[in-house]
N, C-alpha and C. Protein backbone atom coordinates (compact mmCIF):
# COMPACT_ATOMS: atom_id res chain seq x y z
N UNK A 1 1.28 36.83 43.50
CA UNK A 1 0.16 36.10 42.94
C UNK A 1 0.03 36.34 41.43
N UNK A 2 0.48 37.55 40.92
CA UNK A 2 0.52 37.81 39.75
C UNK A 2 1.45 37.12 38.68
N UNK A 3 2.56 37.06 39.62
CA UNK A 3 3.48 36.30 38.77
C UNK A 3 3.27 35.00 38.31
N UNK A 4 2.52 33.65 39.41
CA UNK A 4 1.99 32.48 39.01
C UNK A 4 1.25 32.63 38.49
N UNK A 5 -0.07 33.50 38.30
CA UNK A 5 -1.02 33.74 36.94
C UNK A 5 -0.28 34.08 35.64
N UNK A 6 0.22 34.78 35.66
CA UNK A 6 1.25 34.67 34.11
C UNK A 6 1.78 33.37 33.83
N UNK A 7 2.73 33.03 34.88
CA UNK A 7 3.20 31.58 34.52
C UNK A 7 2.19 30.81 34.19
N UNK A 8 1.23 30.72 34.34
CA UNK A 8 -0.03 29.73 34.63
C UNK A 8 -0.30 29.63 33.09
N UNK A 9 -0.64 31.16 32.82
CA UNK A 9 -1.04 31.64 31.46
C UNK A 9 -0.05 31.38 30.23
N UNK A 10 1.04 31.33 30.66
CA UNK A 10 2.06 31.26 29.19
C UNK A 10 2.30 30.36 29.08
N UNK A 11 1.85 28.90 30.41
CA UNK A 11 2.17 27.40 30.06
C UNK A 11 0.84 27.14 29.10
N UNK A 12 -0.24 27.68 29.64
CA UNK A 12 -1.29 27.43 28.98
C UNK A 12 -1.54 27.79 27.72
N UNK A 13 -0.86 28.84 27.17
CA UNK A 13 -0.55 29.16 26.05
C UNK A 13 0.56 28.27 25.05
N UNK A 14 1.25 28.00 25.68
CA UNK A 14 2.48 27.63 25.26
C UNK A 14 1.66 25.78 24.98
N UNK A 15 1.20 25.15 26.06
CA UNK A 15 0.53 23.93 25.66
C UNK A 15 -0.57 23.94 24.30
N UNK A 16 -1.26 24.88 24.63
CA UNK A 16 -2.26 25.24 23.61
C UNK A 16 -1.68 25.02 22.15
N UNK A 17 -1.00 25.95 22.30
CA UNK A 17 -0.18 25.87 20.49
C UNK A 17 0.50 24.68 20.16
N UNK A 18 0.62 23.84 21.25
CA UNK A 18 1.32 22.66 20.57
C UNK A 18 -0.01 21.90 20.26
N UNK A 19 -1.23 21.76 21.37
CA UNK A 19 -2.08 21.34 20.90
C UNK A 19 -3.01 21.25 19.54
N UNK A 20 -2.60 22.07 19.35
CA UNK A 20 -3.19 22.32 18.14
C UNK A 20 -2.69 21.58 16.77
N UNK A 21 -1.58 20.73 17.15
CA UNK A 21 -0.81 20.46 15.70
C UNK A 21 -1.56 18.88 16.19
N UNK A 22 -1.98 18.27 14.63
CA UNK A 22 -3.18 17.12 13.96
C UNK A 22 -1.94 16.15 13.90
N UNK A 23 -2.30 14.75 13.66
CA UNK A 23 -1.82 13.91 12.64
C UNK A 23 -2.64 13.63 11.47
N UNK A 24 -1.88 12.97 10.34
CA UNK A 24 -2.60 12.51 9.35
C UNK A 24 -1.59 11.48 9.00
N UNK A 25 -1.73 10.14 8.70
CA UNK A 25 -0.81 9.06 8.20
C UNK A 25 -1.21 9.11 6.78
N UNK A 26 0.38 8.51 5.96
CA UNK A 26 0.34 8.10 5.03
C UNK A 26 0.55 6.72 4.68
N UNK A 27 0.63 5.95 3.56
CA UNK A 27 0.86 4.91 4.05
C UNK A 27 2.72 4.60 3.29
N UNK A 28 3.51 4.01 3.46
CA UNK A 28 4.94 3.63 3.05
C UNK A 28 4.50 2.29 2.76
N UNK A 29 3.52 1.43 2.24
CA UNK A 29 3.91 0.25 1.73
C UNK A 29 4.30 0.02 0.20
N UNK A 30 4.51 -1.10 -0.20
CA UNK A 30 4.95 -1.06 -1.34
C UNK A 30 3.84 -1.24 -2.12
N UNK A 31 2.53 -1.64 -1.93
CA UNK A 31 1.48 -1.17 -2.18
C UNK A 31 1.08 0.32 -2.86
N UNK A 32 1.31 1.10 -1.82
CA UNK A 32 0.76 2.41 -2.07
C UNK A 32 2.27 3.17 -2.49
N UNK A 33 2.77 2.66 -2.86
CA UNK A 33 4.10 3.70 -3.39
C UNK A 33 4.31 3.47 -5.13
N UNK A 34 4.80 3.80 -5.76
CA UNK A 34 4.71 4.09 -7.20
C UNK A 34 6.40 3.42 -7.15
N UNK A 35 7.04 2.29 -7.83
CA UNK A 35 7.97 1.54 -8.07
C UNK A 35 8.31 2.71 -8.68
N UNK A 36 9.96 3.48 -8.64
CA UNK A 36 10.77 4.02 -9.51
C UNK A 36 11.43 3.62 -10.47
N UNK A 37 12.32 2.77 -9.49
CA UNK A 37 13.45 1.61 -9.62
C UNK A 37 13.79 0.55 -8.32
N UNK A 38 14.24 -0.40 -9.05
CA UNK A 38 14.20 -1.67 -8.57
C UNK A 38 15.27 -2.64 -9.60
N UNK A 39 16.45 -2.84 -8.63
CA UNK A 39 17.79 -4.03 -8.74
C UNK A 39 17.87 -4.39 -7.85
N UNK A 40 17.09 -5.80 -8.29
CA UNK A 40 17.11 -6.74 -7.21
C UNK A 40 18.61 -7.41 -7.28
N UNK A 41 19.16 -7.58 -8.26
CA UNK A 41 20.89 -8.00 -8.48
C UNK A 41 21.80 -7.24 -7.82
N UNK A 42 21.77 -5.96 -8.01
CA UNK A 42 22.89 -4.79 -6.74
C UNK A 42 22.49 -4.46 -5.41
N UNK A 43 21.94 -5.57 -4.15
CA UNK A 43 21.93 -5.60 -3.26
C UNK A 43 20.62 -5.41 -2.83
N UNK A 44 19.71 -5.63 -3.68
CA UNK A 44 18.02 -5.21 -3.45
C UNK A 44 17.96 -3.94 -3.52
N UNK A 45 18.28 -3.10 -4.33
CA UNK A 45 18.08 -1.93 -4.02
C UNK A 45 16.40 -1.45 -5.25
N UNK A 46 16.22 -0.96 -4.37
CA UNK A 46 15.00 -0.17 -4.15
C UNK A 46 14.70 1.42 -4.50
N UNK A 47 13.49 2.09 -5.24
CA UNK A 47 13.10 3.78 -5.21
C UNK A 47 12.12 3.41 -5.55
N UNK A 48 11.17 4.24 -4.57
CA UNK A 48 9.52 3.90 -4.28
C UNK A 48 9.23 5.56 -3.88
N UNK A 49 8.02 6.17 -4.88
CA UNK A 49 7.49 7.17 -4.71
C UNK A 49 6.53 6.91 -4.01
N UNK A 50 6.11 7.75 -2.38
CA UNK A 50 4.55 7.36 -1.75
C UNK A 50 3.65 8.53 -1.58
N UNK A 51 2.70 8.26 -1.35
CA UNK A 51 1.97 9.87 -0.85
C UNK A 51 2.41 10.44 -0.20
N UNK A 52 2.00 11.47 0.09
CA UNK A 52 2.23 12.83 1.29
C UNK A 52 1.03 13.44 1.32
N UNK A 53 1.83 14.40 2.06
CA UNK A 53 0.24 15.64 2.38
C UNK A 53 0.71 17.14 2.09
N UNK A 54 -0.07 17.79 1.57
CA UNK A 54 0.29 19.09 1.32
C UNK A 54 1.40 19.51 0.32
N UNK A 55 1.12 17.98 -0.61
CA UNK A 55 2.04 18.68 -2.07
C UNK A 55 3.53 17.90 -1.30
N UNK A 56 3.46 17.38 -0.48
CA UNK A 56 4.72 16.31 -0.23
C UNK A 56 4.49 15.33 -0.82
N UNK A 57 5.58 14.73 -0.76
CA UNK A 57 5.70 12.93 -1.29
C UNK A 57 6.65 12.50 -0.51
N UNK A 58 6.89 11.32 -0.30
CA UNK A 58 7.90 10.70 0.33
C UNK A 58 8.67 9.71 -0.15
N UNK A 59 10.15 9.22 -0.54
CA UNK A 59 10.66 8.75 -1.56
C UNK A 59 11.26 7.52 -0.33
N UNK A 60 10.92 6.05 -0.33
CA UNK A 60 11.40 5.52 -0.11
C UNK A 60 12.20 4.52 -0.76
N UNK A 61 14.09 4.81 0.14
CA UNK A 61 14.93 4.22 -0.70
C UNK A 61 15.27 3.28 0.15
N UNK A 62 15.81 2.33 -0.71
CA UNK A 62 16.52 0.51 -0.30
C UNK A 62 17.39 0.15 -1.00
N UNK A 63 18.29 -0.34 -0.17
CA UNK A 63 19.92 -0.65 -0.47
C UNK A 63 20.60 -1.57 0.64
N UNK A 64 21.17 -2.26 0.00
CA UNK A 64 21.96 -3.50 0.96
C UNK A 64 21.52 -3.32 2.49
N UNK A 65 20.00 -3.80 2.23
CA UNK A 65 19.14 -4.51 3.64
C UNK A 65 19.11 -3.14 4.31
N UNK A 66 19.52 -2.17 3.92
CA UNK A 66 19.14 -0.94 4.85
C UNK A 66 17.89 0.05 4.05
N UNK A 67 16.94 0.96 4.98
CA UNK A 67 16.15 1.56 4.12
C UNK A 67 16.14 3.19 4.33
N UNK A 68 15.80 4.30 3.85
CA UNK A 68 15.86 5.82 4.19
C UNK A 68 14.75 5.85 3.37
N UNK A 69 14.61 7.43 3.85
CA UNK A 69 13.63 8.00 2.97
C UNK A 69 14.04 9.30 2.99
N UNK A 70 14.07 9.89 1.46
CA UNK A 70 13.88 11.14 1.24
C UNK A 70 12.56 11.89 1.27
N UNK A 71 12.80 13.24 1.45
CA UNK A 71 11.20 13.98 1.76
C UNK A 71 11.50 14.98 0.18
N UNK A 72 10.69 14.68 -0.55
CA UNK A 72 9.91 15.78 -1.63
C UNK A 72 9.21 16.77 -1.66
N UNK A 73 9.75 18.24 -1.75
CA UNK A 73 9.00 18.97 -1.43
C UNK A 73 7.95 19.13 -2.51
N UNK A 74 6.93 20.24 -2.47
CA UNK A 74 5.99 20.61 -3.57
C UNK A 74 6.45 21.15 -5.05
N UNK A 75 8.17 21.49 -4.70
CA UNK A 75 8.95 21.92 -5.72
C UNK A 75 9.60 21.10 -6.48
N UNK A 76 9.64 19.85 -6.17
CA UNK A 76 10.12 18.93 -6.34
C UNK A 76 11.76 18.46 -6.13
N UNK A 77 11.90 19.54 -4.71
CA UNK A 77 13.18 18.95 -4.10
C UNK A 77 13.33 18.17 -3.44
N UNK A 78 14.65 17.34 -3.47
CA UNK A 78 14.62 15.93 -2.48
C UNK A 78 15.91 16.51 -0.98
N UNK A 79 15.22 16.09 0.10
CA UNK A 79 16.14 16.06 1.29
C UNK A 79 15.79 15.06 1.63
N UNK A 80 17.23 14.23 1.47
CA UNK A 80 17.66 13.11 1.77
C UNK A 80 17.46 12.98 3.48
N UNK A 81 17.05 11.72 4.31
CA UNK A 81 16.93 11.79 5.78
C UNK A 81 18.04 10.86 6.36
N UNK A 82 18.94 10.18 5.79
CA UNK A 82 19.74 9.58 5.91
C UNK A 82 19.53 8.58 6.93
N UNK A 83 18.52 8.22 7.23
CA UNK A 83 18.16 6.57 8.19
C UNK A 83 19.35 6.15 8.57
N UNK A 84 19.94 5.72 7.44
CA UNK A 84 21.71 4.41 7.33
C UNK A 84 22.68 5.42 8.59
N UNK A 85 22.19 6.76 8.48
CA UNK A 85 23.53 7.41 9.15
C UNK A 85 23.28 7.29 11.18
N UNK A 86 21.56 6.78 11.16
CA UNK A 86 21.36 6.70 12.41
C UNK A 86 21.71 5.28 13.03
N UNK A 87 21.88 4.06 12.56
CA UNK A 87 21.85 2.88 12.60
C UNK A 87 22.42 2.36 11.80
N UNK A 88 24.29 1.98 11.46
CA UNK A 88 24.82 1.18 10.35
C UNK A 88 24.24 -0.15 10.35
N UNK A 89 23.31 -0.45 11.28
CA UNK A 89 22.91 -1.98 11.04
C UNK A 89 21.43 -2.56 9.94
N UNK A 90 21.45 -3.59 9.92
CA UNK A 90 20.71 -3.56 8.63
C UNK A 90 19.13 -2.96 9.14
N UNK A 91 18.36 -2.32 8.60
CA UNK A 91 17.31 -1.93 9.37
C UNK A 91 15.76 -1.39 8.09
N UNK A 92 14.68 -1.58 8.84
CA UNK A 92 13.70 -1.08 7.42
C UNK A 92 12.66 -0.03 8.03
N UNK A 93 11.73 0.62 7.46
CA UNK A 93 11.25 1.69 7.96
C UNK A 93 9.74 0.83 8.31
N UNK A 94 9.14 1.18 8.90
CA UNK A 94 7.17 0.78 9.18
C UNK A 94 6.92 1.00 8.04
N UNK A 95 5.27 0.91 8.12
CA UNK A 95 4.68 0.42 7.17
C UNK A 95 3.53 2.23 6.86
N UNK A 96 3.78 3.01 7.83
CA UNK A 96 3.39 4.60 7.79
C UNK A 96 4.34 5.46 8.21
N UNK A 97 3.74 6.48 7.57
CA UNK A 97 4.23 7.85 7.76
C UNK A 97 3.50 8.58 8.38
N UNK A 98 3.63 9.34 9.72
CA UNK A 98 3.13 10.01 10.61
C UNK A 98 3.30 11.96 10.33
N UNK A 99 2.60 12.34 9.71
CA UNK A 99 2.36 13.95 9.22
C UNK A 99 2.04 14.63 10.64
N UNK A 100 3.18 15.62 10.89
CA UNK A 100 2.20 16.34 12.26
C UNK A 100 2.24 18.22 11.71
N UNK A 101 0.71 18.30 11.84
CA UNK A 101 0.36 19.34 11.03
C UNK A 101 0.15 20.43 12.19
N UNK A 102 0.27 21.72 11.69
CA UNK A 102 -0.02 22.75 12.17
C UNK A 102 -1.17 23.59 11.09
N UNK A 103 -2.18 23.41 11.29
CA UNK A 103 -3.55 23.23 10.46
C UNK A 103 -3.01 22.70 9.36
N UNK A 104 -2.99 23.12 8.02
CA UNK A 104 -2.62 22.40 7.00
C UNK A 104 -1.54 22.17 6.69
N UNK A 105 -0.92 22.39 6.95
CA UNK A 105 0.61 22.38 6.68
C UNK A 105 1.35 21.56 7.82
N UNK A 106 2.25 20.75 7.05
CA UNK A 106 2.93 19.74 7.67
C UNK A 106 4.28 20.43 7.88
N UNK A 107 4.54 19.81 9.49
CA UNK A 107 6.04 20.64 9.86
C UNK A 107 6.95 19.62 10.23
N UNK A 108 6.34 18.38 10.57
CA UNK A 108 6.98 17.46 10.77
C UNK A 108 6.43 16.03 10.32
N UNK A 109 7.36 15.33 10.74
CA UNK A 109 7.28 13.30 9.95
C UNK A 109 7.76 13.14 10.81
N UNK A 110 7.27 11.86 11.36
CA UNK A 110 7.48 10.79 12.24
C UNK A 110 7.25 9.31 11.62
N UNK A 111 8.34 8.90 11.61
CA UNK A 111 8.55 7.61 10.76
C UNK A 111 9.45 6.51 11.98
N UNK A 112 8.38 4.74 12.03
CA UNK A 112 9.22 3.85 12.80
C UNK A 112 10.66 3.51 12.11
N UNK A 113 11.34 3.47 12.65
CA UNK A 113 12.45 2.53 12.01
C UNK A 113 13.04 1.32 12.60
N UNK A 114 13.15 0.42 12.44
CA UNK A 114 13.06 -1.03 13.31
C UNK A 114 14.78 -1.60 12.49
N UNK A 115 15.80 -1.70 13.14
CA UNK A 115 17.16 -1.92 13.36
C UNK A 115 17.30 -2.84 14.11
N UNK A 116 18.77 -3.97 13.66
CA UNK A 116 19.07 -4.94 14.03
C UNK A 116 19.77 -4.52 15.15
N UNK A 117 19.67 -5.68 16.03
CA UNK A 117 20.99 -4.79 17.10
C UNK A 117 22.17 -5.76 17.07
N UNK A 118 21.47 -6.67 16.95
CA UNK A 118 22.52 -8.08 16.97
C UNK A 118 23.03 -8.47 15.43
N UNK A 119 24.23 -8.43 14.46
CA UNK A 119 23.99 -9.19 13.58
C UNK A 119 24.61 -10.42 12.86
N UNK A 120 24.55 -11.29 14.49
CA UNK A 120 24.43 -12.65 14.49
C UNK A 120 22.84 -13.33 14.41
N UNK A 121 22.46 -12.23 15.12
CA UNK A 121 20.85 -13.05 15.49
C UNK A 121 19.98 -12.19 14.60
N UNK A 122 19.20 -12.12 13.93
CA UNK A 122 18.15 -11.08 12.87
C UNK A 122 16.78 -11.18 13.53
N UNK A 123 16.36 -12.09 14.80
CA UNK A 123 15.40 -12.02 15.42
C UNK A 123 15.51 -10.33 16.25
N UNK A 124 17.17 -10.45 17.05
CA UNK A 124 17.11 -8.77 17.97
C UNK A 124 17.04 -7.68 17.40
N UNK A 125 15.61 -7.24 17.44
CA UNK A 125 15.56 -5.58 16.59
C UNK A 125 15.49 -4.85 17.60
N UNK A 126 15.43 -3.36 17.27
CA UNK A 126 15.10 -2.60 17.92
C UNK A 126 13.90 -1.79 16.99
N UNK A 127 12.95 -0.97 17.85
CA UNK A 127 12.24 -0.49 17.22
C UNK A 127 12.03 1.44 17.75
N UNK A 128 12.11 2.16 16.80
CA UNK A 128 12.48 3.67 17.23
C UNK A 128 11.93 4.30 16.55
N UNK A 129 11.36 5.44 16.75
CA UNK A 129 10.74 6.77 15.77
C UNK A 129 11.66 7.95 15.52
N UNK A 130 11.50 7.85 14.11
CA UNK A 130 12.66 8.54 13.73
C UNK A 130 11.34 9.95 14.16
N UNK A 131 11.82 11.44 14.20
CA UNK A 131 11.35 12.87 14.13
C UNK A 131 11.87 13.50 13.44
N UNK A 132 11.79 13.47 12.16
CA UNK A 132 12.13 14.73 11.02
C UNK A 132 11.38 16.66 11.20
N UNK A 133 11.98 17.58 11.15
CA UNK A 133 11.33 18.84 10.63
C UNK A 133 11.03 18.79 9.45
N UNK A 134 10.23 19.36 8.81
CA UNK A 134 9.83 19.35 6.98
C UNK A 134 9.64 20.82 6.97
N UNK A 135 9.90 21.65 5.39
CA UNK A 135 9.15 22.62 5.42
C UNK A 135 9.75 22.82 3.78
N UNK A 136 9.16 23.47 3.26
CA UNK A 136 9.25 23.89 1.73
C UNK A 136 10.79 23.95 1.24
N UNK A 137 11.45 24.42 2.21
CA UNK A 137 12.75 24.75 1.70
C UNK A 137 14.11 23.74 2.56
N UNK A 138 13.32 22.28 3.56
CA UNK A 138 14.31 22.02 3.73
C UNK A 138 14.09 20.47 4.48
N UNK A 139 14.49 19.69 4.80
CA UNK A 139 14.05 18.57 6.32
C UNK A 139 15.13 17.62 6.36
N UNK A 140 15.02 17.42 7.53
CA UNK A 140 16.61 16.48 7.99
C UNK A 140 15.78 16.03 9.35
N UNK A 141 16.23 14.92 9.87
CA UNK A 141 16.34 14.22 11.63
C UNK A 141 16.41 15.33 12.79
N UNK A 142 15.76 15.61 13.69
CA UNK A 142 16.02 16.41 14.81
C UNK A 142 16.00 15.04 16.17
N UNK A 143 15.30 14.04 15.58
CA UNK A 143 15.43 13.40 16.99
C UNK A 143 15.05 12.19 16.95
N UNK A 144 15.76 11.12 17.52
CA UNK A 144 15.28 9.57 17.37
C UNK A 144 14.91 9.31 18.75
N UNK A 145 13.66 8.21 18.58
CA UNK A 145 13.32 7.95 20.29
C UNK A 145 13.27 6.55 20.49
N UNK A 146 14.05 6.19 21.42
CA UNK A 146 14.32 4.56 21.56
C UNK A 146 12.81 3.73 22.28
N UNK A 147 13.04 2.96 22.28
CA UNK A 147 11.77 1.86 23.06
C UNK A 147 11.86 2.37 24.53
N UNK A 148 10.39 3.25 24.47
CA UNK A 148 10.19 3.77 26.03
C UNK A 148 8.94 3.64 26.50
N UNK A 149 8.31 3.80 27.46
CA UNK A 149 6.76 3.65 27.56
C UNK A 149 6.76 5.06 27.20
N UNK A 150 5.09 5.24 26.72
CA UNK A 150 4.70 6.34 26.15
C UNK A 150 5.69 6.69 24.81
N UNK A 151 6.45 5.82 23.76
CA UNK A 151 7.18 6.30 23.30
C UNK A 151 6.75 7.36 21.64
N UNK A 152 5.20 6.61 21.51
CA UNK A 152 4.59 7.74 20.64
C UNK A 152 4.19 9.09 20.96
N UNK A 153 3.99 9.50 22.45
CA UNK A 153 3.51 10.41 22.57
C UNK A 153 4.68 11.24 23.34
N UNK A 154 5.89 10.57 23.30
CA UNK A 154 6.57 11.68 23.07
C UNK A 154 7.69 12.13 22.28
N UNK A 155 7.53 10.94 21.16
CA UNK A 155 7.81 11.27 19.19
C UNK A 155 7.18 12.80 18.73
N UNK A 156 5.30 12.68 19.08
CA UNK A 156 4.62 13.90 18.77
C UNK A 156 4.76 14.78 19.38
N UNK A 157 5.61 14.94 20.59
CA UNK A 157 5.70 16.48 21.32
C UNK A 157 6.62 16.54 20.95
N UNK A 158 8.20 15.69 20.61
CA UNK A 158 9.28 16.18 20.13
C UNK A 158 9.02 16.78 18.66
N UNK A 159 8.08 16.17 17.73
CA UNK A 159 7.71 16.21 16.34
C UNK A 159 7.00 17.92 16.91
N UNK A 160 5.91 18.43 17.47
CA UNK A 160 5.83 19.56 17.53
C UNK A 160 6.64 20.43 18.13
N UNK A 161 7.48 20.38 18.12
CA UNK A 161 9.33 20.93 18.89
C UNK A 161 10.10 21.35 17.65
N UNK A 162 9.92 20.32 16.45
CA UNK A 162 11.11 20.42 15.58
C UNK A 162 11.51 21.10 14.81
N UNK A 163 10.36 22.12 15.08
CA UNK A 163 11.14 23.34 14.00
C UNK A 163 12.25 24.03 14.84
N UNK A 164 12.02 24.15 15.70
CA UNK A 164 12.66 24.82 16.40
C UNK A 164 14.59 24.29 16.99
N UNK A 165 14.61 23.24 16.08
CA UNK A 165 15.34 22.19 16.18
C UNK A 165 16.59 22.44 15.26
N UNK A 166 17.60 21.80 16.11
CA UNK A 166 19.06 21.56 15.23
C UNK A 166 19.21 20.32 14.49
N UNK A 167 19.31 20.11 12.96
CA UNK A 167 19.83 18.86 12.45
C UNK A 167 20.79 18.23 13.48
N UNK A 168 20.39 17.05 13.32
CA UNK A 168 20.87 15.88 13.74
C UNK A 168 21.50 15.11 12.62
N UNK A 169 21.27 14.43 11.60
CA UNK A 169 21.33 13.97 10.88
C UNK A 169 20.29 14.16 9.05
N UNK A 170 20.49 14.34 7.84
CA UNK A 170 22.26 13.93 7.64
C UNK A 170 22.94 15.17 8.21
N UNK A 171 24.53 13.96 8.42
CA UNK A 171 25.54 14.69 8.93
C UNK A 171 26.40 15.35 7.50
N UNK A 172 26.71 16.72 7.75
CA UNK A 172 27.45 17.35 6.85
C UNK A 172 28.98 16.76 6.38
């Protein structure tokens, strides 16, 4: 009996602490992002500074119909997330950025990314949440989640997972 009270207790623990991690959105439009650069002649390409949280920023880049985003730390380092390397097809990010905090501090991003599947037809997308780790000294992809029911809510349990996580992408 003792033993299922522990178990009982360390799920409950173990749920607890994930519970605890917030969202806060930012927004990725071109609105709320600060134009870097912009050649519309070399394939539309695109650099758009947007908010963040906690001394982040988020750098969204565009290039021949495909889009990424780099994450800025408070130091002003860039880790590249390499989007293009998850989907060679032409593809663009949503219109937010999903912050999942562990009180103030952000450990992870959750960002849509919506990819062609077909590219004869530009109507067949697909639509997926990318799950980045973030942290002062580093962030890359731990996990993409395809069109599932419940597929936000379990972006945010993988997103409170991701530290604990192996890069996925970029690939070395």
């Amino acid at each position: 009996m003792k033993t299922i009270s522990l178990a009982a207790v360390l799920f409950i623990c173990v749920f607890c602490a994930n519970a605890q991690n917030s969202s806060v959105y930012t927004s990725l439009s071109e609105k709320a992002c600060k134009q870097l650069r912009s050649n519309p002649d070399e394939g539309g390409e695109y650099e758009g500074e947007c908010p963040g949280i906690g001394g982040f920023k988020l750098r969204l880049l565009e290039g021949d119909l495909r889009q990424s985003i780099d994450v800025v730390s408070p130091s002003k380092k860039k880790f590249p997330l390499a989007f293009w390397n998850i989907t060679g097809a032409f593809n663009y990010v949503g219109q937010k950025a999903e912050w999942r905090m562990k009180g103030n501090t952000p450990v992870a991003l959750i960002v849509r990314l919506t990819a062609n599947k077909d590219p004869e037809d530009i109507n067949k997308t697909t639509s997926m949440l990318v799950i980045s780790k973030i942290s002062r000294t580093g962030a890359c992809v731990t996990d993409v989640v395809e069109p599932i029911a419940k597929q936000n809510e379990i972006a945010r349990s993988l997103a409170d997972q991701a530290t604990k996580k192996p890069c996925k992408y970029p690939k070395e």
